[in-house]
N, C-alpha and C. Protein backbone atom coordinates (compact mmCIF):
# COMPACT_ATOMS: atom_id res chain seq x y z
N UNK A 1 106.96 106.09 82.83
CA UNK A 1 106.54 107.20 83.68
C UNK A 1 106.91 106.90 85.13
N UNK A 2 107.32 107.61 85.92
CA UNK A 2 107.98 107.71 86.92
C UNK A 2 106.58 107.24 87.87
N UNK A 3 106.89 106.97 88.88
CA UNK A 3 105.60 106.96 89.85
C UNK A 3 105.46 107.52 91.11
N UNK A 4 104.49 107.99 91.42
CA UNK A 4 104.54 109.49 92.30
C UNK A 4 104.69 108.59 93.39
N UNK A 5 104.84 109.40 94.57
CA UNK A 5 105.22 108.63 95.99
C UNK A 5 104.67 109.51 97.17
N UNK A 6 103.84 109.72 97.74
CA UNK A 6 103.79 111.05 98.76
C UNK A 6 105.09 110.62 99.93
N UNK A 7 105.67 111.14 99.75
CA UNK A 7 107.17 111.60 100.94
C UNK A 7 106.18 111.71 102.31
N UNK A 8 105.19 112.71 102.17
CA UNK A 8 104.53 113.13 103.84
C UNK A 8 103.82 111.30 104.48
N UNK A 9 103.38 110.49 103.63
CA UNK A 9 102.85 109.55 104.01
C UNK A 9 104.06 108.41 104.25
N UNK A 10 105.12 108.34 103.74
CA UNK A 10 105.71 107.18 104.48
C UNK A 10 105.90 106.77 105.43
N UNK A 11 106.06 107.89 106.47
CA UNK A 11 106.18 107.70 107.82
C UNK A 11 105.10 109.06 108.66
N UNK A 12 103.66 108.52 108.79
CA UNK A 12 102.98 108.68 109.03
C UNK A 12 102.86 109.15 110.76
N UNK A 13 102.59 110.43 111.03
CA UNK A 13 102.26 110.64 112.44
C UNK A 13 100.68 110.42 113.37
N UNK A 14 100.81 109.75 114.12
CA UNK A 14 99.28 109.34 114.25
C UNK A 14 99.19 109.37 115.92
N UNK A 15 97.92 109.77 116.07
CA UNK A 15 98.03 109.48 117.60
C UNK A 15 97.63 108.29 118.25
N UNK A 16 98.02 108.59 119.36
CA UNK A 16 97.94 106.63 120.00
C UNK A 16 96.42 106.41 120.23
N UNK A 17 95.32 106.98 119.96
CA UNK A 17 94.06 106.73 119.70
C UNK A 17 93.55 106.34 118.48
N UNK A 18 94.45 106.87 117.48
CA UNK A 18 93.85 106.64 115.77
C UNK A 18 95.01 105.29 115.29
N UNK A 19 96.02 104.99 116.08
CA UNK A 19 97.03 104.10 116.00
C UNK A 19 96.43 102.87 116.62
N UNK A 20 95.42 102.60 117.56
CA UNK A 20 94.77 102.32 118.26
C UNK A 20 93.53 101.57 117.51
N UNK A 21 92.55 103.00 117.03
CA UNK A 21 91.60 102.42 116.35
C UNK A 21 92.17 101.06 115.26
N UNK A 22 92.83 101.66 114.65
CA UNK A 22 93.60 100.83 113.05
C UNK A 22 94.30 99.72 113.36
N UNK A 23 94.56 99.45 114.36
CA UNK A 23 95.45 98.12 114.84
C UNK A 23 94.08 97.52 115.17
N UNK A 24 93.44 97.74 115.74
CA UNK A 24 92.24 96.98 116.34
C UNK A 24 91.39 96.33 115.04
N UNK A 25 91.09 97.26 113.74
CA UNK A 25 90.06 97.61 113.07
C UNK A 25 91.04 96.26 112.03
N UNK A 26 92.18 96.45 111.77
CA UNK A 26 93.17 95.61 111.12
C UNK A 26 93.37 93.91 111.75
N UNK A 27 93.08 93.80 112.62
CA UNK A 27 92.50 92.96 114.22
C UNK A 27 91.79 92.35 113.44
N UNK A 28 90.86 92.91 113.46
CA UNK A 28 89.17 91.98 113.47
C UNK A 28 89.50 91.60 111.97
N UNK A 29 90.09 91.98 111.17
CA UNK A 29 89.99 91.77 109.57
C UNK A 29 90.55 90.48 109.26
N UNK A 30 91.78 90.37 110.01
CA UNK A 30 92.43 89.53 110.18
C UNK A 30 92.01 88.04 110.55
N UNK A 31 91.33 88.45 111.79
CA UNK A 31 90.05 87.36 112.10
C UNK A 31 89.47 86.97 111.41
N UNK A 32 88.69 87.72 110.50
CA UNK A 32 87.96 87.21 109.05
C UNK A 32 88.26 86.55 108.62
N UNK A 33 89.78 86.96 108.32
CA UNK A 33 90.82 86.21 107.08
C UNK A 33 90.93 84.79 107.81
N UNK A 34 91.17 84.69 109.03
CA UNK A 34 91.30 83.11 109.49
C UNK A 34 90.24 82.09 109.73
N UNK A 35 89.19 83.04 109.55
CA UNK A 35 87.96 82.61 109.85
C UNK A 35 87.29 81.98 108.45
N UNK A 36 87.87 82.95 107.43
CA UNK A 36 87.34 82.06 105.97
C UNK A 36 88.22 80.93 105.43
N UNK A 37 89.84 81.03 106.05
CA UNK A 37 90.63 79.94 105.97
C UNK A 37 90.08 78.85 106.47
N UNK A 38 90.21 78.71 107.56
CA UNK A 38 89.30 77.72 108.30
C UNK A 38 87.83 77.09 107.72
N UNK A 39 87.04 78.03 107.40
CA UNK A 39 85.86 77.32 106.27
C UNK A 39 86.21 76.79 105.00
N UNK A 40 87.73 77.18 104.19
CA UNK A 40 87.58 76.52 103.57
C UNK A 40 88.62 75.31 103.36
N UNK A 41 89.28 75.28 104.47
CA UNK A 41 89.76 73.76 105.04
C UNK A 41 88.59 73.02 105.27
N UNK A 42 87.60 73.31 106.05
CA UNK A 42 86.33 72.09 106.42
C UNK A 42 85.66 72.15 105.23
N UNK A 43 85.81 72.35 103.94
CA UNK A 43 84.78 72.56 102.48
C UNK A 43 83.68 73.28 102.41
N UNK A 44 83.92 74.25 103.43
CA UNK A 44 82.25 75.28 103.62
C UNK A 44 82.53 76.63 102.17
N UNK A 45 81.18 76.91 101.79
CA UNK A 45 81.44 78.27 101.08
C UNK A 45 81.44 79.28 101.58
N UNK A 46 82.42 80.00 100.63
CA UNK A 46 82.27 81.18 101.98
C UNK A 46 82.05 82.48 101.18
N UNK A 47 81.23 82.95 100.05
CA UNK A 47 81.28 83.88 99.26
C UNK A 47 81.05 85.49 100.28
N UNK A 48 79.90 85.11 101.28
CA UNK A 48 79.12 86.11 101.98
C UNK A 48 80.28 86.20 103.14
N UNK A 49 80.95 85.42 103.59
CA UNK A 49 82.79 86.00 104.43
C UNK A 49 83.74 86.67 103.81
N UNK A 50 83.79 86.36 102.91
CA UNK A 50 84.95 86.95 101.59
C UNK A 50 84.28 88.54 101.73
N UNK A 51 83.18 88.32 101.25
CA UNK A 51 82.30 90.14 100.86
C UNK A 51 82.36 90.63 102.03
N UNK A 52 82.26 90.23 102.72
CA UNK A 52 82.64 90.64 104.44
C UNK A 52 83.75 91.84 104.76
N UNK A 53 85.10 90.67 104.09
CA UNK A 53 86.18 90.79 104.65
C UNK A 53 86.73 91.89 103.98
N UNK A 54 86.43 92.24 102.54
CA UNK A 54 86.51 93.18 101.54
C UNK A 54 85.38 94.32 101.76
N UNK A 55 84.34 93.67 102.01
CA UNK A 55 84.18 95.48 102.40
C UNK A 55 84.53 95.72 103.94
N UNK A 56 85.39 95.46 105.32
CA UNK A 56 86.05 95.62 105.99
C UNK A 56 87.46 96.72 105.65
N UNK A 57 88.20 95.90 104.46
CA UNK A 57 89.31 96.54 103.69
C UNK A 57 88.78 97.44 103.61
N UNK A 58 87.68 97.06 102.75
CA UNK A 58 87.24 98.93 101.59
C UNK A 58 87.19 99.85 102.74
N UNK A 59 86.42 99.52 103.94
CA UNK A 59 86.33 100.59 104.96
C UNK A 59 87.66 101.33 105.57
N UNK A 60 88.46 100.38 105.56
CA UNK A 60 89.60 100.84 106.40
C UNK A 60 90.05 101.47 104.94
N UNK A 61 90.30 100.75 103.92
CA UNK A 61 91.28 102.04 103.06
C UNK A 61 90.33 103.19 102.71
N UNK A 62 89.42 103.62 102.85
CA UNK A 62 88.69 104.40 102.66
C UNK A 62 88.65 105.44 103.89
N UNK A 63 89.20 105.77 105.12
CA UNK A 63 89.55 105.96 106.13
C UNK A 63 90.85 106.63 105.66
N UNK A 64 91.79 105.53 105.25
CA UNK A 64 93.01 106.36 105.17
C UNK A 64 93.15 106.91 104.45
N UNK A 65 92.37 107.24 102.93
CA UNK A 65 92.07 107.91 101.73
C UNK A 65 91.72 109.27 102.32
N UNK A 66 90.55 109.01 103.20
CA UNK A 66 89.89 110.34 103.79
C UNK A 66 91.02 111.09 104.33
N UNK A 67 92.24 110.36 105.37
CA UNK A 67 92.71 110.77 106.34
C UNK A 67 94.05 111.79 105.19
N UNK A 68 94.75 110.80 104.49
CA UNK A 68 95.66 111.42 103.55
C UNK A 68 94.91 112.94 102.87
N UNK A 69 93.96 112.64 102.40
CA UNK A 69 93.31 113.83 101.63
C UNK A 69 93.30 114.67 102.49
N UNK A 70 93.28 114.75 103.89
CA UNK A 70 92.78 115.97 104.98
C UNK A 70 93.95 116.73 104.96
N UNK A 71 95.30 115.78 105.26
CA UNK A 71 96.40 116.10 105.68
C UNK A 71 97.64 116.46 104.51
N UNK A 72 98.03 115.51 104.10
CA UNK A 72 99.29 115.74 102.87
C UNK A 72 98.79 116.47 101.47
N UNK A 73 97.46 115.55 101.04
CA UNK A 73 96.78 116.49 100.06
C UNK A 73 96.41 117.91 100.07
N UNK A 74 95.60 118.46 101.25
CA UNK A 74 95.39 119.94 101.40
C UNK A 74 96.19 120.67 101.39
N UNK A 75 97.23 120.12 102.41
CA UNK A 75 98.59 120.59 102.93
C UNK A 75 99.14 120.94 102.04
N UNK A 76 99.52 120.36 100.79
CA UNK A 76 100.33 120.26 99.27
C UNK A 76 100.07 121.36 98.55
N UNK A 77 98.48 121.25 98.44
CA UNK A 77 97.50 122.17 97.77
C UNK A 77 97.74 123.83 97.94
N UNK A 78 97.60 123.62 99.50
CA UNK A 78 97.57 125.43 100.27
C UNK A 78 98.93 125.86 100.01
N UNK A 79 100.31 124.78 100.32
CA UNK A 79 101.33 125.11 99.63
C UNK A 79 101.89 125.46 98.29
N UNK A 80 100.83 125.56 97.48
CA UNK A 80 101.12 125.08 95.89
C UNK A 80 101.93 123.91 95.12
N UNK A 81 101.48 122.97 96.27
CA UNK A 81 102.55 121.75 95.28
C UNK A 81 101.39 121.33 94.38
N UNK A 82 101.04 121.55 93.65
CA UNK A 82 99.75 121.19 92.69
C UNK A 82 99.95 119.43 92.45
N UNK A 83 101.82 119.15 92.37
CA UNK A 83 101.38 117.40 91.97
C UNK A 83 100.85 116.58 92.84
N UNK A 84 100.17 117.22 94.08
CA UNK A 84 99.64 116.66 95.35
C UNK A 84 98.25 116.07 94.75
N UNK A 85 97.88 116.46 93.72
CA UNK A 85 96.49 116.17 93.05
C UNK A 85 96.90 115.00 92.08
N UNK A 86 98.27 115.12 91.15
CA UNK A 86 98.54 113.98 90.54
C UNK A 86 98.72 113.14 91.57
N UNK A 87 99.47 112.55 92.89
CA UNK A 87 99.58 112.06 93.55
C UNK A 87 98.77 111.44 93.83
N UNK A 88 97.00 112.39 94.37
CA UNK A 88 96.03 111.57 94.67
C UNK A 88 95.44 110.99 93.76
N UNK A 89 95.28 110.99 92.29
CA UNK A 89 95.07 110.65 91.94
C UNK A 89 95.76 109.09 90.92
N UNK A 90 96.94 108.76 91.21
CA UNK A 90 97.60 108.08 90.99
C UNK A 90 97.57 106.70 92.28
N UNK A 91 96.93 107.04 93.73
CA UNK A 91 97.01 106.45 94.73
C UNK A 91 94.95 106.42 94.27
N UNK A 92 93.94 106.98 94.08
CA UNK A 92 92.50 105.87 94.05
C UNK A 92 93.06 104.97 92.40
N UNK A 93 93.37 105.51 91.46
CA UNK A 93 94.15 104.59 90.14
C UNK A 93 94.24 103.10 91.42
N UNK A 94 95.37 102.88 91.81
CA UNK A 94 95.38 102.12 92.79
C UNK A 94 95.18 101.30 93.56
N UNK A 95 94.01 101.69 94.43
CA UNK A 95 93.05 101.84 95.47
C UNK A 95 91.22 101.00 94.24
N UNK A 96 91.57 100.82 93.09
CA UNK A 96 90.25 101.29 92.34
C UNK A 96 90.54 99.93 91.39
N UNK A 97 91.59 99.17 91.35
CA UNK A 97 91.68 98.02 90.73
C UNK A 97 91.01 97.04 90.66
């Protein structure tokens, strides 16, 4: 089976405020990530950093889930591209692993 692709999302238009937020928000995650590296070079556990750092992710992809659905999904919809629904639903498939 072929696998859907949204065309409108590859190259994404965003404004330098929401380009902004997501670099920042992608920032701090990142931090996490070096921050649980680092604990577990010195032998610390780090289960409650990890859950941290993942629901950080979950937030941010959950953001861009929202943001796609507003824009390419509706958009698709009002146009009648109906596979805009296989699409989304092929991207939480995904998102839901």
């Amino acid at each position: 089976e072929k696998e859907h692709t949204c065309e409108c999302c590859k190259k994404k238009e965003r404004s330098e405020k929401e380009r902004k937020d997501m670099i920042n928000r992608l920032s701090r995650i990142e931090g996490q990530i070096r921050g649980i590296r680092s604990m577990v070079e010195n032998g610390a556990t780090v289960p409650t950093q990890v859950a941290a750092a993942n629901a950080a992710l979950n937030r941010f992809n959950k953001g861009l889930l929202a943001q796609h659905i507003r824009t390419c999904v509706a958009d698709g919809i009002r146009n009648g591209e109906d596979d805009k629904v296989d699409e989304l639903v092929t991207m939480l498939q995904k998102l839901m692993k």
